[in-house]
Protein backbone atom coordinates (compact mmCIF):
# COMPACT_ATOMS: atom_id res chain seq x y z
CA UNK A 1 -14.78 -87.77 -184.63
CA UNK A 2 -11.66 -86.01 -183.89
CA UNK A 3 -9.48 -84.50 -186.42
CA UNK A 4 -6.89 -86.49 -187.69
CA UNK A 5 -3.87 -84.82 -189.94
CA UNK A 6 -2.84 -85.43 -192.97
CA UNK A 7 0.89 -85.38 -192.20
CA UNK A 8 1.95 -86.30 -195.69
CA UNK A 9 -0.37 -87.65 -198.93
CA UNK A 10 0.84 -88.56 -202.36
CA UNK A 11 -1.08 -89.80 -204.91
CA UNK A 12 -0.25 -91.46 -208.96
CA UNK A 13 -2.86 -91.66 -211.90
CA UNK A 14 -3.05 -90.96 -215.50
CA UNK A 15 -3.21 -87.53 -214.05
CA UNK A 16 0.71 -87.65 -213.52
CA UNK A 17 2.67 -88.94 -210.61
CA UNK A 18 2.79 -87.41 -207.51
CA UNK A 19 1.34 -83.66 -206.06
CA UNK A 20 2.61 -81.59 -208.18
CA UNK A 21 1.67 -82.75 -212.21
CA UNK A 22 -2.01 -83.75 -210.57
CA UNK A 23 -2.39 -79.79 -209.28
CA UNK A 24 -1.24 -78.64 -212.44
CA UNK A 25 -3.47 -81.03 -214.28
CA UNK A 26 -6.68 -79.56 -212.22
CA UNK A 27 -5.39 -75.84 -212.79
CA UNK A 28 -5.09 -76.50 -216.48
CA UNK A 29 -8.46 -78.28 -216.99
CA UNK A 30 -6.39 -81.41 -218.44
CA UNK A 31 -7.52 -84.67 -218.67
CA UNK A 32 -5.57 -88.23 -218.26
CA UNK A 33 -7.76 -90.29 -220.52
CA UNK A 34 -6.67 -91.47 -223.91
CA UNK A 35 -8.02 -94.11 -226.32
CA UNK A 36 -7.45 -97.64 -224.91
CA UNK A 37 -4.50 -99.15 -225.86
CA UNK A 38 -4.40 -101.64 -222.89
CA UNK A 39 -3.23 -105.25 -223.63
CA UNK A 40 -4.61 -104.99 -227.43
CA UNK A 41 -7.77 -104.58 -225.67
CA UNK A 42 -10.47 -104.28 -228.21
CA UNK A 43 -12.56 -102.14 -227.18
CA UNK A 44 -13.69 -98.38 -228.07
CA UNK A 45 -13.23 -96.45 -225.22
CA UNK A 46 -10.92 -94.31 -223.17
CA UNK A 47 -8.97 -95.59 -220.25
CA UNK A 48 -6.78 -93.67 -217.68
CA UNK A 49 -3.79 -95.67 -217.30
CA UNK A 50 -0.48 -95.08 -215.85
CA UNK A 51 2.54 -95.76 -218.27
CA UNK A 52 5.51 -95.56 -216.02
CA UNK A 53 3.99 -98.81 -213.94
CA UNK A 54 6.19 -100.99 -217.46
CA UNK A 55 9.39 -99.23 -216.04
CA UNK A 56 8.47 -100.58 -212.34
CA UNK A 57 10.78 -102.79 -210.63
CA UNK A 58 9.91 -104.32 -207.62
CA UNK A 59 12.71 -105.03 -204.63
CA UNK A 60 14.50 -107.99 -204.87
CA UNK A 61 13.10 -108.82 -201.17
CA UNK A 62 9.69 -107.95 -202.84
CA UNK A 63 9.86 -110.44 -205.71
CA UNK A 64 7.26 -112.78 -204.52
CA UNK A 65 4.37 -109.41 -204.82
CA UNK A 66 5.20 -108.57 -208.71
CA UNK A 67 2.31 -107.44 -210.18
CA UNK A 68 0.99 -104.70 -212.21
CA UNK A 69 -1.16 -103.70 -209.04
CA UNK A 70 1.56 -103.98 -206.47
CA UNK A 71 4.02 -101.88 -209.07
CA UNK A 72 1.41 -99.19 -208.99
CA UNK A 73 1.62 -99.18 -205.39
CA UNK A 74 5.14 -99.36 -205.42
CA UNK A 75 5.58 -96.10 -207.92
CA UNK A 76 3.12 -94.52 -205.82
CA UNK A 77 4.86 -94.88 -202.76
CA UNK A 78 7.42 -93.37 -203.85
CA UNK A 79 6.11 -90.25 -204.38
CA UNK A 80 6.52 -86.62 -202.93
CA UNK A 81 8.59 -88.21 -199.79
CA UNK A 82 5.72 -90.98 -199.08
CA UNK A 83 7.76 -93.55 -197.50
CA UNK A 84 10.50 -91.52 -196.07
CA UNK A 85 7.52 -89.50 -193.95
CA UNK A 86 6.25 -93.16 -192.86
CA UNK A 87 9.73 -93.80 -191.91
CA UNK A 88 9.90 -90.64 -189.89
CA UNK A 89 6.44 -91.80 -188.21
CA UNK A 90 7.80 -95.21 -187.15
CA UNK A 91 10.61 -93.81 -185.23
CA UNK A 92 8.51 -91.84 -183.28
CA UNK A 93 5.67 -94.12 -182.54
CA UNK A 94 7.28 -97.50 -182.99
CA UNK A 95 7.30 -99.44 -186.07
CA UNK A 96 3.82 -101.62 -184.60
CA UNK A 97 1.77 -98.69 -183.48
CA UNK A 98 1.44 -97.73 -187.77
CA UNK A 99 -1.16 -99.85 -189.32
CA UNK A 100 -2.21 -100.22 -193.55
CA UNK A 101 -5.48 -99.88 -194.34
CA UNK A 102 -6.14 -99.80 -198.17
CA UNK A 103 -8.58 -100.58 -200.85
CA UNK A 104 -8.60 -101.97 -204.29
CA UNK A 105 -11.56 -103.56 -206.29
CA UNK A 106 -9.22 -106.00 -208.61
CA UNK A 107 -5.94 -106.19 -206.70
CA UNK A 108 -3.34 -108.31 -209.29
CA UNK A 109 -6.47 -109.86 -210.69
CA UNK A 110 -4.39 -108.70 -214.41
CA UNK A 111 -1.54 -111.65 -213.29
CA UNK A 112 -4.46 -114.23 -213.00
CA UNK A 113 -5.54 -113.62 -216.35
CA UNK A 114 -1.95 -113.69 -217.95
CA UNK A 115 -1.59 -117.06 -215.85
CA UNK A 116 -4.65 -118.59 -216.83
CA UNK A 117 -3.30 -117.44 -221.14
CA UNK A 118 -0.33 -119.82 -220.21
CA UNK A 119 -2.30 -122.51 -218.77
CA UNK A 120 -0.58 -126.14 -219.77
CA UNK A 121 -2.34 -127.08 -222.51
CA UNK A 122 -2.98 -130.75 -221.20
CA UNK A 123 -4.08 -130.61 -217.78
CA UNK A 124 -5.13 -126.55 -217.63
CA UNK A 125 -2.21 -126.29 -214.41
CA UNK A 126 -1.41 -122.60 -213.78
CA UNK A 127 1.48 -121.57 -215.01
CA UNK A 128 4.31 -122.85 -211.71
CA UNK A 129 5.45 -119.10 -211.26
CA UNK A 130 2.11 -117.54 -210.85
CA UNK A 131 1.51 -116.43 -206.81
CA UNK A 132 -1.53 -116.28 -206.18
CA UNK A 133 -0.63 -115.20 -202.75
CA UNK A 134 1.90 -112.16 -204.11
CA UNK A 135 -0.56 -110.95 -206.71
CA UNK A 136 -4.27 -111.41 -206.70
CA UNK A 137 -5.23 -112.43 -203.03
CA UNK A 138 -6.55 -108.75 -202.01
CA UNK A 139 -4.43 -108.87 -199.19
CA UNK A 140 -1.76 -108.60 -200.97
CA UNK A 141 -1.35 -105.33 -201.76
CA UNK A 142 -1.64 -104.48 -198.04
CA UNK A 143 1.11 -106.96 -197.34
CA UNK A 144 3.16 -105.34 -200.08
CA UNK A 145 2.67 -102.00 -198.33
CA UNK A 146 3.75 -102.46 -194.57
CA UNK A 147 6.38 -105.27 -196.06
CA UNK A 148 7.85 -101.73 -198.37
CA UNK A 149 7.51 -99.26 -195.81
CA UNK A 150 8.84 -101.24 -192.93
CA UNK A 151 5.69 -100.88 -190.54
CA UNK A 152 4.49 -103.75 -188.35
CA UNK A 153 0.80 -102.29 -186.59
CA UNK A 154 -2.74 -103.58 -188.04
CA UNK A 155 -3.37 -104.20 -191.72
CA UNK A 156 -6.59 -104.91 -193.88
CA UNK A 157 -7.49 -104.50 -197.13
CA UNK A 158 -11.55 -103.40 -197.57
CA UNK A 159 -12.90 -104.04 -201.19
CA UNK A 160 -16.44 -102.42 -201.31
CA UNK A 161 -16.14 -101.32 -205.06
CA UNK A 162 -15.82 -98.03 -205.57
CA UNK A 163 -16.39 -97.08 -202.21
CA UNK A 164 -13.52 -99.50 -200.74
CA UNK A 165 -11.02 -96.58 -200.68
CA UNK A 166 -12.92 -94.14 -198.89
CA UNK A 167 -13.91 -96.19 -196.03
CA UNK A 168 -10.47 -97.56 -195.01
CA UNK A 169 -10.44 -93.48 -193.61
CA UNK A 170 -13.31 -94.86 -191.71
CA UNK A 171 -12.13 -97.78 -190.10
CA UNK A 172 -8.36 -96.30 -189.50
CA UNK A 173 -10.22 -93.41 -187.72
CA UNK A 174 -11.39 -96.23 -185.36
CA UNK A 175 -8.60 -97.70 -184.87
CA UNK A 176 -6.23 -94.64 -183.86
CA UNK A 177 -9.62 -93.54 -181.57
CA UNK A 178 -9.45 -96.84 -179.58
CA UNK A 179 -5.70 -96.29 -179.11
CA UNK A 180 -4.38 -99.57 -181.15
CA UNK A 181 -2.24 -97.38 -183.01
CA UNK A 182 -0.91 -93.78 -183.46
CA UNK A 183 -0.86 -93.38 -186.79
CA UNK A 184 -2.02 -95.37 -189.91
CA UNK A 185 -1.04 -95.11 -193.79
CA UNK A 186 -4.42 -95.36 -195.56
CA UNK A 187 -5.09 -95.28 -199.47
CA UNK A 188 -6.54 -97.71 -201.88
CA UNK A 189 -4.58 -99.19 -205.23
CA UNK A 190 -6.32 -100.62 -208.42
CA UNK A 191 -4.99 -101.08 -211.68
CA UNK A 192 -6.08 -101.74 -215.16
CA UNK A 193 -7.30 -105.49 -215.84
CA UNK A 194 -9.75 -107.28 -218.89
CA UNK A 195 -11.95 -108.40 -216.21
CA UNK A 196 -12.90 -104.32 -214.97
CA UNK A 197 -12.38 -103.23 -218.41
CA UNK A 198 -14.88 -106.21 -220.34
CA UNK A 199 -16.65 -106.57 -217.03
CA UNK A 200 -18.20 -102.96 -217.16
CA UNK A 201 -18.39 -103.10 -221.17
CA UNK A 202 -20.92 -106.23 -220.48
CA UNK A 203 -23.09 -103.79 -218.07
CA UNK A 204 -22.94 -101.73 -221.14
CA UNK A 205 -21.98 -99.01 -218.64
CA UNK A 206 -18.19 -97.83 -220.60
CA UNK A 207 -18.41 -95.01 -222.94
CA UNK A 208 -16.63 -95.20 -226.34
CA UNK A 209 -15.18 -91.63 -225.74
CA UNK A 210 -13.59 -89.90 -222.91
CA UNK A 211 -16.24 -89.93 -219.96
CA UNK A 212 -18.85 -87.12 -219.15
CA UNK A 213 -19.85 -86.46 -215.68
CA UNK A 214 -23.60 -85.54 -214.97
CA UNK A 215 -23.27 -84.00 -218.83
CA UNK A 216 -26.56 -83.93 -220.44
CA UNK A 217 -25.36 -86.40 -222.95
CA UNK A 218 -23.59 -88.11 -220.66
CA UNK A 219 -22.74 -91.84 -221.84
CA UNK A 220 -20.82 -94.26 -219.54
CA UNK A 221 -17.50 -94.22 -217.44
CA UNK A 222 -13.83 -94.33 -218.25
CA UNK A 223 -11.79 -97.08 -216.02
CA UNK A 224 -8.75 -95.62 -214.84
CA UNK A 225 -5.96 -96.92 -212.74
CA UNK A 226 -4.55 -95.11 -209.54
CA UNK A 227 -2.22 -95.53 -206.45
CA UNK A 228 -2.88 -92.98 -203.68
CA UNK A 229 -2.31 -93.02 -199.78
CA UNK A 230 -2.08 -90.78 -196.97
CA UNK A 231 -0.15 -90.96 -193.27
CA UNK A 232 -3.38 -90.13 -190.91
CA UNK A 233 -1.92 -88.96 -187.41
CA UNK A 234 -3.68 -87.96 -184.46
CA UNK A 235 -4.09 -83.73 -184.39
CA UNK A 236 -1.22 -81.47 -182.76
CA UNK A 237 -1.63 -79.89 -180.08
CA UNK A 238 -1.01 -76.50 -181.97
CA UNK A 239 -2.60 -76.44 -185.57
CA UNK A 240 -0.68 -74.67 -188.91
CA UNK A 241 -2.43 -72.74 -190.88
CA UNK A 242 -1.75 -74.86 -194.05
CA UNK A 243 -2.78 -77.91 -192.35
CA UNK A 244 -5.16 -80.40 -193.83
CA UNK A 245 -7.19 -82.97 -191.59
CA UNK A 246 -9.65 -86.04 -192.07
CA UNK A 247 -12.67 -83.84 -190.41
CA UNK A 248 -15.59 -86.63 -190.33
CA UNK A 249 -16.52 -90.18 -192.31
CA UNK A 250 -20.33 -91.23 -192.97
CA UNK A 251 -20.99 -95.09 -193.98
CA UNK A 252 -23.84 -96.50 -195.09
CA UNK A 253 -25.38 -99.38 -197.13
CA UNK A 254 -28.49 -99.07 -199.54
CA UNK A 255 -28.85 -103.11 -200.42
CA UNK A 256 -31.34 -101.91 -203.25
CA UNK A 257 -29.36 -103.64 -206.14
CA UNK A 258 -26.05 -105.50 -206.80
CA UNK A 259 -25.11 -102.90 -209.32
CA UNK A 260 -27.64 -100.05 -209.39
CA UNK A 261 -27.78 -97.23 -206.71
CA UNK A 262 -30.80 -96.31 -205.05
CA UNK A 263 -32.58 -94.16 -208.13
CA UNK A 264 -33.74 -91.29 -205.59
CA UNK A 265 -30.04 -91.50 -203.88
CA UNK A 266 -31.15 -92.63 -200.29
CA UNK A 267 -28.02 -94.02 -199.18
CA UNK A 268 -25.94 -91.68 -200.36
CA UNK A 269 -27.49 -89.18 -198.81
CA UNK A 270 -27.04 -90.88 -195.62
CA UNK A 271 -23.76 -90.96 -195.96
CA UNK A 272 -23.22 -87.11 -196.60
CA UNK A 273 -25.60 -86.58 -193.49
CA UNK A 274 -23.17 -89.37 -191.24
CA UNK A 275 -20.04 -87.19 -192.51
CA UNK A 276 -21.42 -83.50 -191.54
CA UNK A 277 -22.34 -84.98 -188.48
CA UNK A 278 -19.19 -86.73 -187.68
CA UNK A 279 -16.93 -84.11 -188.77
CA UNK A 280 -19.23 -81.49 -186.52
CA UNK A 281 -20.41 -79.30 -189.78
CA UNK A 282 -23.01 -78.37 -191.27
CA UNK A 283 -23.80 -78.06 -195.46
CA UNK A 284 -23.25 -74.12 -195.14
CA UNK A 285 -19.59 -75.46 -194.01
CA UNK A 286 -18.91 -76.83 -197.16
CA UNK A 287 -17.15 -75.39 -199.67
CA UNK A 288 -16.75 -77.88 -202.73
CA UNK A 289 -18.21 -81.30 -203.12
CA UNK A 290 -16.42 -83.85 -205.09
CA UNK A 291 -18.87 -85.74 -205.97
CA UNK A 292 -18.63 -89.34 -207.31
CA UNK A 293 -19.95 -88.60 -210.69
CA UNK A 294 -19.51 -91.82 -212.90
CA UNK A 295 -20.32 -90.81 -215.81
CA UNK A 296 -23.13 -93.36 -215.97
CA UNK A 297 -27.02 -92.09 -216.38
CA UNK A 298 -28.16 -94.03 -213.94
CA UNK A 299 -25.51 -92.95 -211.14
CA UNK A 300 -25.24 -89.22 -211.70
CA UNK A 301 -28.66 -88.82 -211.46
CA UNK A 302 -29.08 -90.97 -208.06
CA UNK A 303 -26.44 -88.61 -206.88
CA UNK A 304 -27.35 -85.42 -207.90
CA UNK A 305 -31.06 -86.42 -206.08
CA UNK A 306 -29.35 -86.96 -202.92
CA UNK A 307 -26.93 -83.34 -203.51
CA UNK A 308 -29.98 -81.63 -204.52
CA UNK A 309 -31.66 -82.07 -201.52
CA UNK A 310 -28.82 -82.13 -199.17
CA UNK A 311 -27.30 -78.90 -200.68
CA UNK A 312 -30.06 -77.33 -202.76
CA UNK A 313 -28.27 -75.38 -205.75
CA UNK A 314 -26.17 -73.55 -202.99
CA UNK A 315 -22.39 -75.47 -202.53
CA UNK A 316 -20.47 -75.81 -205.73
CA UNK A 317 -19.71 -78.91 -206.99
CA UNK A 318 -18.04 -81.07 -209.92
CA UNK A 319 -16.54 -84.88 -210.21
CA UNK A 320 -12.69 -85.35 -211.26
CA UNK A 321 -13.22 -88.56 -212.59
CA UNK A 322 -12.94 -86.46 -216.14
CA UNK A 323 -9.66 -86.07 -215.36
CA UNK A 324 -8.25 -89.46 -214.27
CA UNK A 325 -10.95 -91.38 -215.04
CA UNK A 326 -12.69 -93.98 -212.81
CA UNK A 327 -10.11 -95.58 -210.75
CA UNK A 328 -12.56 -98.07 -209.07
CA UNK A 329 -10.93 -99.35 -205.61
CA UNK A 330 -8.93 -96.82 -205.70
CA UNK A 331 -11.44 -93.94 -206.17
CA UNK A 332 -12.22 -92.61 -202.69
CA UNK A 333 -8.59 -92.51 -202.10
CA UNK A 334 -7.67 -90.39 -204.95
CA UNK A 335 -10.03 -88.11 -204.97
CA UNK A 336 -9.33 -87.75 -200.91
CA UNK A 337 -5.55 -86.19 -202.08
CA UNK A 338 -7.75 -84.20 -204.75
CA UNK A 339 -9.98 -82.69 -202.20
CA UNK A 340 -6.83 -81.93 -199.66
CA UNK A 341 -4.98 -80.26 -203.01
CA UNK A 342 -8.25 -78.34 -203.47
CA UNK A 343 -7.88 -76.66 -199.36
CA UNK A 344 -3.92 -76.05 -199.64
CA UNK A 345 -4.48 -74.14 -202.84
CA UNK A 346 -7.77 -72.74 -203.10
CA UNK A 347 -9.25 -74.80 -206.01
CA UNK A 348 -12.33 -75.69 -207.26
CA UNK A 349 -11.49 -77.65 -210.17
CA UNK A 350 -14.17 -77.38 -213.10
CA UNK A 351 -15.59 -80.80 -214.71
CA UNK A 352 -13.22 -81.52 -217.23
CA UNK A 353 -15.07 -83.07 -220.43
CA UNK A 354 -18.36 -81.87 -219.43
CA UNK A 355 -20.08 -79.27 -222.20
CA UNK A 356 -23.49 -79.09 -220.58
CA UNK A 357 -24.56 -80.13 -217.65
CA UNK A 358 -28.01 -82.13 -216.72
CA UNK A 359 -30.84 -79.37 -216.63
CA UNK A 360 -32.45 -81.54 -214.45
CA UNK A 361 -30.37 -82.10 -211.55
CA UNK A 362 -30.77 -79.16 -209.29
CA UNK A 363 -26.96 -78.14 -208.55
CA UNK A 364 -24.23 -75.97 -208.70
CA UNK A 365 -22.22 -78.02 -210.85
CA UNK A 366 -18.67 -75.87 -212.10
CA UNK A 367 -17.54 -76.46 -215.47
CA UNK A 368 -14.70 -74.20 -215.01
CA UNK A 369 -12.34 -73.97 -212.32
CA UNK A 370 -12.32 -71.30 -209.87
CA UNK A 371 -9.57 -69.89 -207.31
CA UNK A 372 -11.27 -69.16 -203.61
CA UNK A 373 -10.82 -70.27 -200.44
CA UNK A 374 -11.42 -73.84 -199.96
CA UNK A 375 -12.13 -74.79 -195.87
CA UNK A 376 -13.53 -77.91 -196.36
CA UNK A 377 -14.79 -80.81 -199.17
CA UNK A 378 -17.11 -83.23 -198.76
CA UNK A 379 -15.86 -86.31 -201.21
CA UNK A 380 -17.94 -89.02 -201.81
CA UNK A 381 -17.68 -92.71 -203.12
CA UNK A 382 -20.48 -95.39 -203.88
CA UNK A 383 -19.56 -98.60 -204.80
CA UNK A 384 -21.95 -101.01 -206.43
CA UNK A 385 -24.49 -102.80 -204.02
CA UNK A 386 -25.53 -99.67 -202.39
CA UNK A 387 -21.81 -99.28 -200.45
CA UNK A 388 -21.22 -95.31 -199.78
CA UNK A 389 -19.09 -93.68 -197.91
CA UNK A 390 -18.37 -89.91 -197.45
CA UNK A 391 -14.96 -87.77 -196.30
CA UNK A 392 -15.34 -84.36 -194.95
CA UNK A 393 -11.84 -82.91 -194.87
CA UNK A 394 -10.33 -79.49 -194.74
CA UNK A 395 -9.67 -77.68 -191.91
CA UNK A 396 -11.94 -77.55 -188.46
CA UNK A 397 -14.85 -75.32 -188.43
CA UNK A 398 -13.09 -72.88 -185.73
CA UNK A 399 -10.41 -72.33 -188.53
CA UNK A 400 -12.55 -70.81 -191.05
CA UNK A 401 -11.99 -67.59 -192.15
């Protein structure tokens, strides 16, 4: 595929809000995730959620979208001149050639459940002010989006699972290629809800502590909450040096089981393979993987399989998810802006909570950050029923130094 630029990215998470707290989160080797104290929640775990989405208030014109999902979105947009740098875009290609293109898992699936705790006791009627339209149709956060940012082009939400946010890079790519638009704002939103946060307790798949990636001991995920996005343009004619682009995009689909990955990582690897090809690279052209990392037994190890063989114990490697936690929908989006903060400034961040990693997966996996040159990252996000994508993105191959 062609290059396409990140001309601005922002992204919010129990990590902090906006660029600058989430670098200096990674430098420091914090972490976002705190015991749950999410809607008396009873539960022992850690979550990652956002407090400042309470203090959200949506536009008056935006009344009809208030949700806890579409407040995230709203504080993330925000962010580190977001909007004003779509704004800029839409005056220069026209206010229909910028499409949306998001992801989320839940969307305001959180208002549902309030509305269904205020049922009528009588007939079980939904509360008369719940929208189901505004709030927990999955559209809506894409409507909320373009309706906020003024844009008129293309918009779609894709909800994959944890892969949902990675592949709307994916199908914007195709969309600027075949010339329906010029640019495209692309990022995924999901926020905390019982149904994610019960839902993955009943898989017994949520650990009672802050979450491990491929640790030894590892235990379970922590479900985090995130809002990130990025303005994808076409590539200038003459390239910055500090420039970050969307490089290449590999899809693919294992169908082995609704909620387990292939065990020996086919699909994944598939996906990594589809990226390096797409993006024109090969693995020696990688600097850092992000790698999915879960947290979950079952799901490092399928990864680290497909790494292993892919990569050998050659490219370093780590998952964030210590950090912010697992954001779901809104993964492959997140950790997108992570891997674009890890080019600009030369990180590659360490896996925060892990003591000791698996002795049996055969990789290069950094428990403490390092400063280097960072060309290019290969992110990856694989959602249950086998959906993966991968994002290579850095800076083109002639570029490296």
């Amino acid at each position: 595929m062609s290059p396409l630029l990140f001309s601005s990215y922002t992204a919010s998470s129990a990590m902090g809000c906006g660029l600058a707290p989430m670098l200096a989160m990674l430098k420091g080797e914090g972490s976002g995730l705190r015991p749950c104290t999410f809607d008396a929640v009873g539960l022992e775990t850690c979550t990652g959620q956002v407090a400042s989405i309470d203090c959200e208030r949506l536009r008056a014109d935006l009344a009809a979208f208030d949700c806890r999902n579409n407040r995230l979105a709203q504080l993330g947009l925000r962010q580190d001149g977001f909007a004003v740098a779509v704004g800029e875009a839409a005056r220069r290609f026209g206010r229909d050639r910028i499409g949306v293109f998001l992801g989320t898992s839940t969307s305001g699936g959180f208002e549902t459940e309030q509305a269904y705790r205020h049922r009528d006791p009588v007939s079980g009627a939904l509360p008369d002010d719940f929208r189901y339209a505004g709030t927990h149709n999955f559209f809506s956060v894409a409507d909320f989006t373009r309706r906020y940012l003024d844009v008129s082009g293309p918009a779609h939400v894709i909800s994959t699972a944890c892969s949902s946010s990675a592949k709307v890079f994916a199908a914007a790519a195709r969309y600027i290629e075949a010339g329906v638009i010029d640019a495209a704002v692309v990022g995924g939103v999901d926020s905390l809800c019982l149904t994610t946060l019960y839902g993955f307790n009943s898989l017994q798949l949520v650990s009672p502590r802050a979450c491990r990636p491929f640790d030894a001991d590892r235990d379970g995920i922590s479900i985090g909450e995130a809002a990130a996005f990025v303005l994808l343009e076409r590539a200038p004619t003459v390239s910055d040096a500090d420039y970050v682009f969307l490089l290449g995009a590999g899809e693919s689909s294992d169908a082995y089981h609704m909620s387990s990955p292939h065990p020996q990582g086919l699909g994944a690897e598939r996906a990594m393979k589809a990226a390096l090809l797409s993006a024109g690279v090969g693995t020696a052209d990688i600097d850092y993987i992000n790698l999915h990392g879960t947290a979950t037994p079952g799901n490092d190890a399928a990864e680290g399989c497909a790494v292993g063989r892919l990569f050998g114990r050659v490219t370093p490697c780590s998952s964030t998810k210590g950090a912010s936690g697992h954001t779901l929908g809104a993964a492959g989006a997140l950790e997108a802006v992570i891997a674009a903060l890890c080019v600009a400034s030369g990180l590659i961040p360490g896996g925060v909570n892990t003591v000791r990693s698996d002795p049996s997966l055969d990789l290069d996996y950094r428990l403490k950050n390092e400063e280097r040159p960072v060309a290019r990252v290969l992110s990856n996000a694989f959602g249950f029923g086998g959906t993966n994508c991968s994002l290579v993105i850095g800076r083109p191959l002639r570029e490296r130094t």
